[in-house]
Protein backbone atom coordinates (compact mmCIF):
# COMPACT_ATOMS: atom_id res chain seq x y z
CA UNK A 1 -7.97 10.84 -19.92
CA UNK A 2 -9.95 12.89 -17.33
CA UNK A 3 -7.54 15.32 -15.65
CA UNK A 4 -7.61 17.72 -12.81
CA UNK A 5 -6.12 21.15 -13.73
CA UNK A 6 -3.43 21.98 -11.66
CA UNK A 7 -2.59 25.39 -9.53
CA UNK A 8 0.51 26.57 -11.15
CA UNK A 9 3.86 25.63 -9.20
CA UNK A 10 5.63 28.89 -9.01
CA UNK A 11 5.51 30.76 -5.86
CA UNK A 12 2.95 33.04 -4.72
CA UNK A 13 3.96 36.20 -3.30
CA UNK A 14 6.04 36.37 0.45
CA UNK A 15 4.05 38.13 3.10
CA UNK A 16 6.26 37.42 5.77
CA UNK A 17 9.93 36.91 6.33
CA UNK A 18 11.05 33.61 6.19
CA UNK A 19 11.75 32.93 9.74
CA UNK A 20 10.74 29.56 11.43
CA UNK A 21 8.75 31.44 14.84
CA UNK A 22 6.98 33.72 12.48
CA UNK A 23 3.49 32.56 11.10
CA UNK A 24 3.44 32.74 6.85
CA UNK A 25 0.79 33.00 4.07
CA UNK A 26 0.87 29.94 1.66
CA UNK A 27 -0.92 29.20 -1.37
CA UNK A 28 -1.28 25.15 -1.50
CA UNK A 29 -0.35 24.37 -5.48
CA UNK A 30 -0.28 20.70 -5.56
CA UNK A 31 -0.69 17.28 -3.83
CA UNK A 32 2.98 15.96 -2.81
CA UNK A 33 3.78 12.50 -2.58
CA UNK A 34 3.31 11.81 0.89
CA UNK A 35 -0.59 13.38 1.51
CA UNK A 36 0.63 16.68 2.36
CA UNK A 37 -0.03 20.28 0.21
CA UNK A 38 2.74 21.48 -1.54
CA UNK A 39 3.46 25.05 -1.24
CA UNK A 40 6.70 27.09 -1.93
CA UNK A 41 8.29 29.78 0.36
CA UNK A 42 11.37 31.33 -0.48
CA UNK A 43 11.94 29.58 -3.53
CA UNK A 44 11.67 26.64 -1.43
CA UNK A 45 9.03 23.47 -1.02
CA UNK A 46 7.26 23.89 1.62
CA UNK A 47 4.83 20.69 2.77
CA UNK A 48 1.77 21.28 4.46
CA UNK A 49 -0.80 18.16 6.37
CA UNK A 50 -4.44 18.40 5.94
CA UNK A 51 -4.69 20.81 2.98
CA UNK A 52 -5.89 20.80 -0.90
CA UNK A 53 -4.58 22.35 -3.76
CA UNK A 54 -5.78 25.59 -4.66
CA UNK A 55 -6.38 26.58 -0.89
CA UNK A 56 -4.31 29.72 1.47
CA UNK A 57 -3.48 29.01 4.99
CA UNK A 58 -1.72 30.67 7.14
CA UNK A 59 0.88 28.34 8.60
CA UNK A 60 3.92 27.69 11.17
CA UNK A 61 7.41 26.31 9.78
CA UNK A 62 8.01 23.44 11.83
CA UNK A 63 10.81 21.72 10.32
CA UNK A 64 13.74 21.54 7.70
CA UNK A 65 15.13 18.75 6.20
CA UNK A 66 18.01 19.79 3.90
CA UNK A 67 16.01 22.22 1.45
CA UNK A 68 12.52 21.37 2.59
CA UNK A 69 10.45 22.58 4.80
CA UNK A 70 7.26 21.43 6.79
CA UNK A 71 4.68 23.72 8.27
CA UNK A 72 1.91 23.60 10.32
CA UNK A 73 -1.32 24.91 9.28
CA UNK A 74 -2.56 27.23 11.85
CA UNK A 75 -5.67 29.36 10.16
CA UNK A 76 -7.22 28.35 6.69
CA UNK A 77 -7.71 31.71 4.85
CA UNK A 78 -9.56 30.22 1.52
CA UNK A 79 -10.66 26.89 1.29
CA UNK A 80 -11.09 24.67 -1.68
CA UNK A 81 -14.74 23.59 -3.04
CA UNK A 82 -13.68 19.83 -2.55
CA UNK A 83 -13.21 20.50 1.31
CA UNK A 84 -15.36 18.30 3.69
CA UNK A 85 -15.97 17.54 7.57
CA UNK A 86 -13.97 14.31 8.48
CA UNK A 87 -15.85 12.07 9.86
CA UNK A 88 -13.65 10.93 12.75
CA UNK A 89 -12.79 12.38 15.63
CA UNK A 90 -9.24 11.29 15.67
CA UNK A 91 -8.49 13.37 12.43
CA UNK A 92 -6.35 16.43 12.54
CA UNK A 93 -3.17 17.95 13.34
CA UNK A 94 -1.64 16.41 15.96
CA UNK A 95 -4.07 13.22 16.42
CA UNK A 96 -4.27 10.08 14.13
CA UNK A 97 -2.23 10.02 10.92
CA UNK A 98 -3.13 6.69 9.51
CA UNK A 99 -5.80 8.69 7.05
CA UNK A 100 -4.66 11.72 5.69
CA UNK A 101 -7.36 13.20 3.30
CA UNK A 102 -10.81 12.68 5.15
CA UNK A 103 -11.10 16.67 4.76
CA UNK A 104 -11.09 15.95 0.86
CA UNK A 105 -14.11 14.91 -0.99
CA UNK A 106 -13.65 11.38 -2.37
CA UNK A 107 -14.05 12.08 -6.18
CA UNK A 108 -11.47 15.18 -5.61
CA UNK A 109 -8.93 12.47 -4.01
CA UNK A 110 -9.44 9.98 -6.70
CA UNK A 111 -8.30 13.07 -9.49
CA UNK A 112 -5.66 14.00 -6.54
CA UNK A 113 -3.63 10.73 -6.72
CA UNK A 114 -3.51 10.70 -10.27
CA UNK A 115 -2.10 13.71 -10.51
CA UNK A 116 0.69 12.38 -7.89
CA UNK A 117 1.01 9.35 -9.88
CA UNK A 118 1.71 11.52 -12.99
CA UNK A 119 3.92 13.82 -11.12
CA UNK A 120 6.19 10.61 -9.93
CA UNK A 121 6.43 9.47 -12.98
CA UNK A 122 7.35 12.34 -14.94
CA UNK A 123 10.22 13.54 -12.08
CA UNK A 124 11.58 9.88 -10.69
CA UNK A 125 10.46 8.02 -13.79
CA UNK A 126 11.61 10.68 -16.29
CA UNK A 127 9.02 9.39 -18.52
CA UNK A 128 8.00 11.62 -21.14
CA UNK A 129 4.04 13.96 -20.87
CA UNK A 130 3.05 11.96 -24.06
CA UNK A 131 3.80 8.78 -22.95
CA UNK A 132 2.02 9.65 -19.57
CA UNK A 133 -1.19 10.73 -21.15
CA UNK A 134 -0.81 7.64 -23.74
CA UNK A 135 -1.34 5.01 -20.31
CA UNK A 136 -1.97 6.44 -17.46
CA UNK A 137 -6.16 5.83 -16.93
CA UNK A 138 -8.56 7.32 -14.86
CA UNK A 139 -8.06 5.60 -10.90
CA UNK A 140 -10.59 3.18 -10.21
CA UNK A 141 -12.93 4.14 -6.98
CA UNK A 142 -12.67 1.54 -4.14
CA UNK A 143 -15.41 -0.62 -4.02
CA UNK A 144 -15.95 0.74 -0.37
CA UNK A 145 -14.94 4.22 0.91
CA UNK A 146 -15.50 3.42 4.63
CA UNK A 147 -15.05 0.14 6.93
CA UNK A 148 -13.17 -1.78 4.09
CA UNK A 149 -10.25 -2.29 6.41
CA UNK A 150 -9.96 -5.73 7.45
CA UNK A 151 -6.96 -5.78 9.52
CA UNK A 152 -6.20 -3.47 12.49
CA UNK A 153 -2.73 -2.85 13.29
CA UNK A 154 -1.66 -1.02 16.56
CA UNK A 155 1.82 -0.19 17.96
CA UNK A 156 2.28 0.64 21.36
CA UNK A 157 3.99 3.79 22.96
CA UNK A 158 5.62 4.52 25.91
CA UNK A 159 3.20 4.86 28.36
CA UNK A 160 1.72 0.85 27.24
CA UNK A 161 -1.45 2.50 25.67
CA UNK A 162 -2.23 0.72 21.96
CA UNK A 163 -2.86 3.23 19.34
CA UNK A 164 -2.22 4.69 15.32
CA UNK A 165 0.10 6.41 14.19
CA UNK A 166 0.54 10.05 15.37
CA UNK A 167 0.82 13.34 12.65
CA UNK A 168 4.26 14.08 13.72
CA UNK A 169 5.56 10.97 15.51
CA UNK A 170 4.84 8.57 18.47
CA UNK A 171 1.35 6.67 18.63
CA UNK A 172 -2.34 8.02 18.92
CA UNK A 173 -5.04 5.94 21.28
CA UNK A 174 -8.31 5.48 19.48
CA UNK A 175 -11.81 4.51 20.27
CA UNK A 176 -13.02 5.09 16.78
CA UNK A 177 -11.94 4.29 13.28
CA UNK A 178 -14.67 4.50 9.97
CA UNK A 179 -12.11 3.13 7.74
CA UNK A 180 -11.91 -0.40 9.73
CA UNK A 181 -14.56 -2.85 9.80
CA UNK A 182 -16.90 -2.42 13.20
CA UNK A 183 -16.21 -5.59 14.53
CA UNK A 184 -12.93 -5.16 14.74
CA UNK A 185 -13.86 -2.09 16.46
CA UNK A 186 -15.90 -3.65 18.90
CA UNK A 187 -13.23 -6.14 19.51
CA UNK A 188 -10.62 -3.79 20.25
CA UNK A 189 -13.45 -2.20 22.86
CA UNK A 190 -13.29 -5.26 24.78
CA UNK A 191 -9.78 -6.29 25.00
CA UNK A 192 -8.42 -5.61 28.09
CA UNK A 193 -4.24 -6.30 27.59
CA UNK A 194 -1.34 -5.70 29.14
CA UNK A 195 1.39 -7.96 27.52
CA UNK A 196 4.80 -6.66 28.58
CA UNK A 197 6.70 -8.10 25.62
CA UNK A 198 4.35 -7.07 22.68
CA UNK A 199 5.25 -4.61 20.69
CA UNK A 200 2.77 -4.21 17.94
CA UNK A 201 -0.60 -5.86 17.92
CA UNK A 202 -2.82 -6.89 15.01
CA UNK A 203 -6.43 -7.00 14.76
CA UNK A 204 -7.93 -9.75 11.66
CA UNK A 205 -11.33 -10.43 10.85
CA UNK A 206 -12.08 -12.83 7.87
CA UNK A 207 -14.14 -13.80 4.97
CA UNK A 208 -16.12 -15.81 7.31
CA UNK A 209 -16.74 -13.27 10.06
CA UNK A 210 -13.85 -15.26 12.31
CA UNK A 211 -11.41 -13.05 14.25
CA UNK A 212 -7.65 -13.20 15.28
CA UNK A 213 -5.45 -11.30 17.55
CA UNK A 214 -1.84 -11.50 16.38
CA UNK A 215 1.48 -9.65 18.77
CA UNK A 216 4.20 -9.32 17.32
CA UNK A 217 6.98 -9.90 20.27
CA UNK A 218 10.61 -7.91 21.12
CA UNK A 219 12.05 -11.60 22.75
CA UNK A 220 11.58 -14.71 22.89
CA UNK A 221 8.87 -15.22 26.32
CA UNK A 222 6.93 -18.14 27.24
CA UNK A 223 3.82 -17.27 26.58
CA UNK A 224 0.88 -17.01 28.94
CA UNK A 225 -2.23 -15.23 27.58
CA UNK A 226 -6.34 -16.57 28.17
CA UNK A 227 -8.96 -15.33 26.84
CA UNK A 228 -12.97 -15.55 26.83
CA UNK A 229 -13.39 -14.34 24.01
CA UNK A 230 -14.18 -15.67 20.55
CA UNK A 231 -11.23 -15.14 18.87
CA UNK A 232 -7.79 -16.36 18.06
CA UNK A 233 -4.67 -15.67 19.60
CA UNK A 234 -1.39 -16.22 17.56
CA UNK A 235 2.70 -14.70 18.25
CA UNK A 236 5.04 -13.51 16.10
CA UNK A 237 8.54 -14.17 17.42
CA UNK A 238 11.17 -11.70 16.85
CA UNK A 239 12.66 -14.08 13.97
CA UNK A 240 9.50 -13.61 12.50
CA UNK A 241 8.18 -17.55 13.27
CA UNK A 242 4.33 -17.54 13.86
CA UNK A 243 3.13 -19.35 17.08
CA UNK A 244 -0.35 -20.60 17.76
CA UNK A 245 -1.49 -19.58 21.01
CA UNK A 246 -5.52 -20.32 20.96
CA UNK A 247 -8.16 -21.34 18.26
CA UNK A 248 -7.02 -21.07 14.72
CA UNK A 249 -3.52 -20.51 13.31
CA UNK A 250 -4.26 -18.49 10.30
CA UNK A 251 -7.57 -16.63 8.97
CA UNK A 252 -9.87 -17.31 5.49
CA UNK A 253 -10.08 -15.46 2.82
CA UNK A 254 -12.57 -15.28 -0.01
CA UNK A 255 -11.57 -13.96 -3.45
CA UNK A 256 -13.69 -14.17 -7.12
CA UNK A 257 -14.90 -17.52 -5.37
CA UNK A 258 -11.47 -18.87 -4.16
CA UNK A 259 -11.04 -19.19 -0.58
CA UNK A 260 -7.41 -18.63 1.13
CA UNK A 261 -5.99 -19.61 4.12
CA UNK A 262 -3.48 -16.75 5.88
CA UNK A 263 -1.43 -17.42 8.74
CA UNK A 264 -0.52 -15.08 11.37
CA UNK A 265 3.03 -13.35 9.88
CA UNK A 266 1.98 -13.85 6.38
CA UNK A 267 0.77 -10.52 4.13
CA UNK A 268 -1.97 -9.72 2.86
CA UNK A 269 -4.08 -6.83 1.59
CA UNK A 270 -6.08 -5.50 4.41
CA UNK A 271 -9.72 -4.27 1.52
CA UNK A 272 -10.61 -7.64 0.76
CA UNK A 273 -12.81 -6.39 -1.20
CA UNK A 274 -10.94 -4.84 -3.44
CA UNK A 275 -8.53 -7.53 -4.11
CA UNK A 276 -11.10 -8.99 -7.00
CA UNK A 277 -10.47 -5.37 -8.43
CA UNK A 278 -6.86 -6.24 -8.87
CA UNK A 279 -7.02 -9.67 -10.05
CA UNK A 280 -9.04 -8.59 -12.71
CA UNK A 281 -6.97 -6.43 -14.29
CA UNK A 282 -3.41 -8.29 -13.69
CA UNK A 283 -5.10 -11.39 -15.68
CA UNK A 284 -6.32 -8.30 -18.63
CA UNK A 285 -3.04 -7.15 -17.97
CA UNK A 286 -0.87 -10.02 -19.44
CA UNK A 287 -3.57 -11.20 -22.18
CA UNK A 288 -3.69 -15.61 -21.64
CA UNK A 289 -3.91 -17.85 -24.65
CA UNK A 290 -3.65 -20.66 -22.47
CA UNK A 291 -0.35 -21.80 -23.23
CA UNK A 292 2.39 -19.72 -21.40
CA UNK A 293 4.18 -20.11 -18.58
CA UNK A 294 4.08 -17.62 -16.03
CA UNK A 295 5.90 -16.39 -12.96
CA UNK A 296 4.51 -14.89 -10.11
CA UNK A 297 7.05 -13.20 -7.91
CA UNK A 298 6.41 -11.85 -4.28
CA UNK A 299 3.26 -14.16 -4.33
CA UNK A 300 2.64 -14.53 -0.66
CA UNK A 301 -0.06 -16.76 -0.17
CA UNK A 302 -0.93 -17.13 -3.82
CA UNK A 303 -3.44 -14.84 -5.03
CA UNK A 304 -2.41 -14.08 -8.49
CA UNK A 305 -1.64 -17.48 -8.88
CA UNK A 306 -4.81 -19.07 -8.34
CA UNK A 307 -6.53 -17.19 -11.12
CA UNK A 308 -3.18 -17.68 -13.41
CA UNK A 309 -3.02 -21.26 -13.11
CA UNK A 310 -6.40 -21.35 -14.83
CA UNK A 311 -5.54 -19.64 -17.95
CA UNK A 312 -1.97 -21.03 -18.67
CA UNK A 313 -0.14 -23.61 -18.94
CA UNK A 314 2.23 -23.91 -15.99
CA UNK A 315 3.32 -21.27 -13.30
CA UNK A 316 5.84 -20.63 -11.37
CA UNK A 317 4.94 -19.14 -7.64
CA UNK A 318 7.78 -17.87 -5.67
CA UNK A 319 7.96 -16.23 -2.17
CA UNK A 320 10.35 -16.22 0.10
CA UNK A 321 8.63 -16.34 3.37
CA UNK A 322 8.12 -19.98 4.75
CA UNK A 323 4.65 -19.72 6.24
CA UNK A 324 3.04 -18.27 3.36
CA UNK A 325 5.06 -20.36 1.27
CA UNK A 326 2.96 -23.21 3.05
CA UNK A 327 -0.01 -21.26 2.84
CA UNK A 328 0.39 -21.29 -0.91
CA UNK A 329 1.14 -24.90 -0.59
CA UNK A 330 -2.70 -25.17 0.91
CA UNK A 331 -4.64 -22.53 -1.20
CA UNK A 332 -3.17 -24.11 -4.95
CA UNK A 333 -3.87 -27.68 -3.97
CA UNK A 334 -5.16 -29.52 -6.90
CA UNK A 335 -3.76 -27.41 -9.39
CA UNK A 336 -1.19 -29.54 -11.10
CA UNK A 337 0.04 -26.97 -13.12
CA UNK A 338 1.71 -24.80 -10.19
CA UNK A 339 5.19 -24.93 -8.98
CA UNK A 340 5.56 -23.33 -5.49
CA UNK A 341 9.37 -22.12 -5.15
CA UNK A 342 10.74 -20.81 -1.39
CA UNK A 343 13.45 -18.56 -1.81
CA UNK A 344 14.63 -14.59 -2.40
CA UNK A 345 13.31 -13.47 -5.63
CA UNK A 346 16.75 -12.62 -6.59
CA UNK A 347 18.30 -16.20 -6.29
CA UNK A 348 15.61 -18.23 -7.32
CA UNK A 349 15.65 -16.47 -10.90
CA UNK A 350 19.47 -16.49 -11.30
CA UNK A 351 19.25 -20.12 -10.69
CA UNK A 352 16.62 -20.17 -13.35
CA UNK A 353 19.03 -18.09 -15.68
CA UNK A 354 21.44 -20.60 -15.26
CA UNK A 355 19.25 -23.45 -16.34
CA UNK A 356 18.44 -21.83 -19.10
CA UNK A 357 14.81 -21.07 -18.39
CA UNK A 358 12.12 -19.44 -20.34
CA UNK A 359 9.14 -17.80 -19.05
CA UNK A 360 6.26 -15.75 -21.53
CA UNK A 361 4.58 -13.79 -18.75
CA UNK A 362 5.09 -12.32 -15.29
CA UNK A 363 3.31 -11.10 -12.49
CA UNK A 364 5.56 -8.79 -10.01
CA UNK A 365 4.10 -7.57 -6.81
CA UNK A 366 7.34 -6.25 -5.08
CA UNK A 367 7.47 -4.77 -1.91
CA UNK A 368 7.28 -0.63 -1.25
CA UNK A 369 10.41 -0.68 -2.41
CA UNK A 370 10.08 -1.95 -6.07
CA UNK A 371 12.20 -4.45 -8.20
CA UNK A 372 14.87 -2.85 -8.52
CA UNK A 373 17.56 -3.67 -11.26
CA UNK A 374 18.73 -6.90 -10.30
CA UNK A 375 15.94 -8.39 -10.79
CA UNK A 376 14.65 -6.58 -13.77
CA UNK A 377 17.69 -7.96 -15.44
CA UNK A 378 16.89 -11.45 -14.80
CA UNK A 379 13.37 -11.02 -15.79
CA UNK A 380 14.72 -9.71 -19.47
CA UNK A 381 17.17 -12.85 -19.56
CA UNK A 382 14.05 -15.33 -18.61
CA UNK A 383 12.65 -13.92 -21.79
CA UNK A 384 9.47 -12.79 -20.02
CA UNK A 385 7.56 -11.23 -22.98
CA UNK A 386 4.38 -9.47 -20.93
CA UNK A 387 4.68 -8.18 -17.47
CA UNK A 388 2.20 -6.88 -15.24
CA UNK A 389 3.61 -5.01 -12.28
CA UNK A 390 1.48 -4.71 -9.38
CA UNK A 391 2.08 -1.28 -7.68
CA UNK A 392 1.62 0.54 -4.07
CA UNK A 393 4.03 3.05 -4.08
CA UNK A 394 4.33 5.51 -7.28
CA UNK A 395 7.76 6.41 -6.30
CA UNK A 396 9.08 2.82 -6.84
CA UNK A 397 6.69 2.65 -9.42
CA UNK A 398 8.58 5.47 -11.57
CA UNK A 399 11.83 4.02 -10.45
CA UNK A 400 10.61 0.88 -12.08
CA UNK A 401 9.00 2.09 -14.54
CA UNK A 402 12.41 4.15 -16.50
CA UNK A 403 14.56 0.66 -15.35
CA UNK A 404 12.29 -1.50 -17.03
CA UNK A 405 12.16 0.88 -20.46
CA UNK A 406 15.56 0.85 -20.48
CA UNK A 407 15.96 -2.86 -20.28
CA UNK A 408 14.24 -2.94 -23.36
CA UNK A 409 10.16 -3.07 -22.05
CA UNK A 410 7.43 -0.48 -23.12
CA UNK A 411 5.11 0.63 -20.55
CA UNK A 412 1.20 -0.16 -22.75
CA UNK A 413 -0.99 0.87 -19.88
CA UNK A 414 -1.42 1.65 -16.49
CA UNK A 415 -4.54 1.43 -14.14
CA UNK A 416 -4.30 3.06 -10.57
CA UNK A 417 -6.75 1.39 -8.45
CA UNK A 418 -7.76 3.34 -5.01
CA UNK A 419 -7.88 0.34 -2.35
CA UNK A 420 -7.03 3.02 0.42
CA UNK A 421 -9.74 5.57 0.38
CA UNK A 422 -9.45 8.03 3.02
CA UNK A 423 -5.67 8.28 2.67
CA UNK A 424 -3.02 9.18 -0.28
CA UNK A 425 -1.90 5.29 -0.64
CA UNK A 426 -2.43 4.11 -4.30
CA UNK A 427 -2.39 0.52 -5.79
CA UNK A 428 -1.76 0.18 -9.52
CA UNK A 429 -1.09 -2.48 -12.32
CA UNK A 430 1.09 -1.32 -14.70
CA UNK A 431 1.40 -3.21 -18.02
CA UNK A 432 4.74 -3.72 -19.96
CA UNK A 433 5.48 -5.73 -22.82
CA UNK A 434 8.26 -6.38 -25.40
């Protein structure tokens, strides 16, 4: 396994006195989970935005949270070989946070998230440096490094004005993004809003060139919005219920030649383009003779499904929010070998406990907040045999990961895939069998 050798983690020598109003000298030693340089100061972790490993700033304590601190960097004193111009002019301290490492050279960020991968599961997953160099492979590059976003989403601050997400809090206006496709650019150019009860407002553009504006609403309003533009308009009420305002009610989709319908409220992964990437390996993953039944839980609108129900003999899809539920409905028509089940993930497999139900494989693709054990039990009484865990957060990842061992599982492999160039996010499928 190609690896990037790390700084060592024990502190550099103190310059300075330890003071919050005084500037110190830092010498970055690792990526943190999180995007930011890790450096240590006083014995103590000290987390630093819009640095690389192996670089000294000079920087400004900011902030404490219980033994942690967060600085600002004010003056870079060396700089690392993988350190590059950022390409928009919304990057930087203080501006947009919604990409974190545009100052990094891509091939350096690829090596930098496995190393946080690795680091996450050694500390949360306790797993042991053999085992980690046994599975963990190289991260796969994103079949696009720029414009591969195809959803915008904005929040809106105080003032009304829609923007990103600010480095350290509140909500940055922007006129340009290179990680979002152009013509959602050049839709947000033209809008001209002011919608009282929005509160966030999302930007779509699909397969098939079609756009949608989606706000999400803080109460319940009769809705009065026009618009001359060629796009649709949809609402999400505060109970989460799409409405249809104008033109279409959800947006397509094409995957490995499957098309799929989304509607407004219902998730799904914003690189289309890399979605094939993960497919691929979640169908390696769980290795298909053709007759096992299979589970796919968190399914939304029925991705994994699609290209499951192909290779075995029945599966079970389950999701627990009703309009993708329906959009699964729609996108597995015709495939008579697919159960679509509405319902918590939770309940739905201790009912299936209780009726004695045996499953081979799995597919999990849990929210950013993993399994957790609950349902990792119920998976081990469903007899699932092969399980391919689909992963955007190595925290809950690691969590998982040590849950899952000790419920009897063996971790065989594990791919990171980079569908968020640009920024410290990290996908993964993570292969465990028994």
């Amino acid at each position: 396994m190609s690896k990037r050798k790390r700084a060592s983690k024990k502190p550099g020598p103190n310059r300075r006195s330890a003071k919050r109003d005084r500037p110190v000298e830092l010498d970055i030693s690792d990526m943190a989970q999180g995007g930011r340089g890790l450096a240590r100061f006083d014995g103590k972790p000290v987390f630093v935005p819009y640095t690389i490993p192996g670089e000294s700033v000079t920087a400004e304590i900011t902030n404490r949270r219980g033994s942690a601190l967060f600085a600002r960097g004010m003056r870079l004193r060396a700089a690392s070989a993988d350190r590059v111009a950022p390409r928009c002019a919304h990057f930087g301290p203080g501006r947009c946070w919604e990409c974190q490492w545009q100052h990094i050279d891509y091939p350096a960020q690829l090596l930098l998230k496995q190393d946080v991968l690795a680091d996450q599961l050694s500390r949360l997953g306790k797993l042991p440096d053999a085992l980690i160099e046994a599975v963990l492979r190289p991260v796969l590059p994103a079949p696009e490094q720029w414009a591969y976003n195809h959803t915008l989403r904005l929040s809106r601050d105080k003032s009304g004005a829609w923007g990103l997400r600010r480095d350290g809090g509140g909500f940055h206006a922007i006129e340009e993004c290179p990680v979002t496709h152009p013509d959602l650019l050049a839709l947000l150019e033209e809008l001209d809003l002011d919608y009282a009860p929005a509160r966030r407002m999302t930007l779509r553009r699909g397969s098939d060139g079609r756009l949608m504006l989606i706000f999400e609403l803080s109460a319940e309003v009769e809705p009065q919005l026009t618009t001359d533009l060629p796009l649709s308009v949809n609402l999400i009420l505060p109970d989460r219920e799409p409405v249809n305002l104008i033109g279409d009610a959800h947006s397509l989709y094409a995957i490995a030649g499957h098309e799929f319908r989304v509607t407004a409220g219902s998730s799904f992964r914003s690189n289309v383009a890399g979605i094939e990437l993960l497919v691929d390996h979640v169908v390696a993953a769980l290795q298909l003779q053709g007759h096992e039944r299979a589970l796919d839980l968190y399914a939304g609108v029925g991705v994994f499904s699609a290209f499951l129900a192909r290779r075995t003999a029945l599966v079970t899809l389950v999701e627990s929010y009703p309009p993708a539920v329906t959009d699964a409905d729609v996108n597995l028509a015709g495939m008579d070998n697919v159960d679509v089940v509405e319902g918590q993930v939770e309940a739905v497999l201790a009912d299936m406990t209780g009726e004695g139900a045996r499953y081979d494989v799995a597919v999990v693709d849990p929210p950013s907040s993993g399994l957790g054990p609950e349902v990792i039990q119920l998976l081990s009484r469903l007899s699932v045999a092969r399980l391919a865990y689909v992963s955007g957060d190595p925290a809950s990842l690691a969590r998982d990961s040590l849950r899952l061992i000790d419920a009897g599982f063996q971790l065989r492999n594990l791919q990171p895939i980079d569908l968020a160039p640009q920024t410290y996010y990290l996908s993964a499928v993570a292969t465990f069998a028994r």
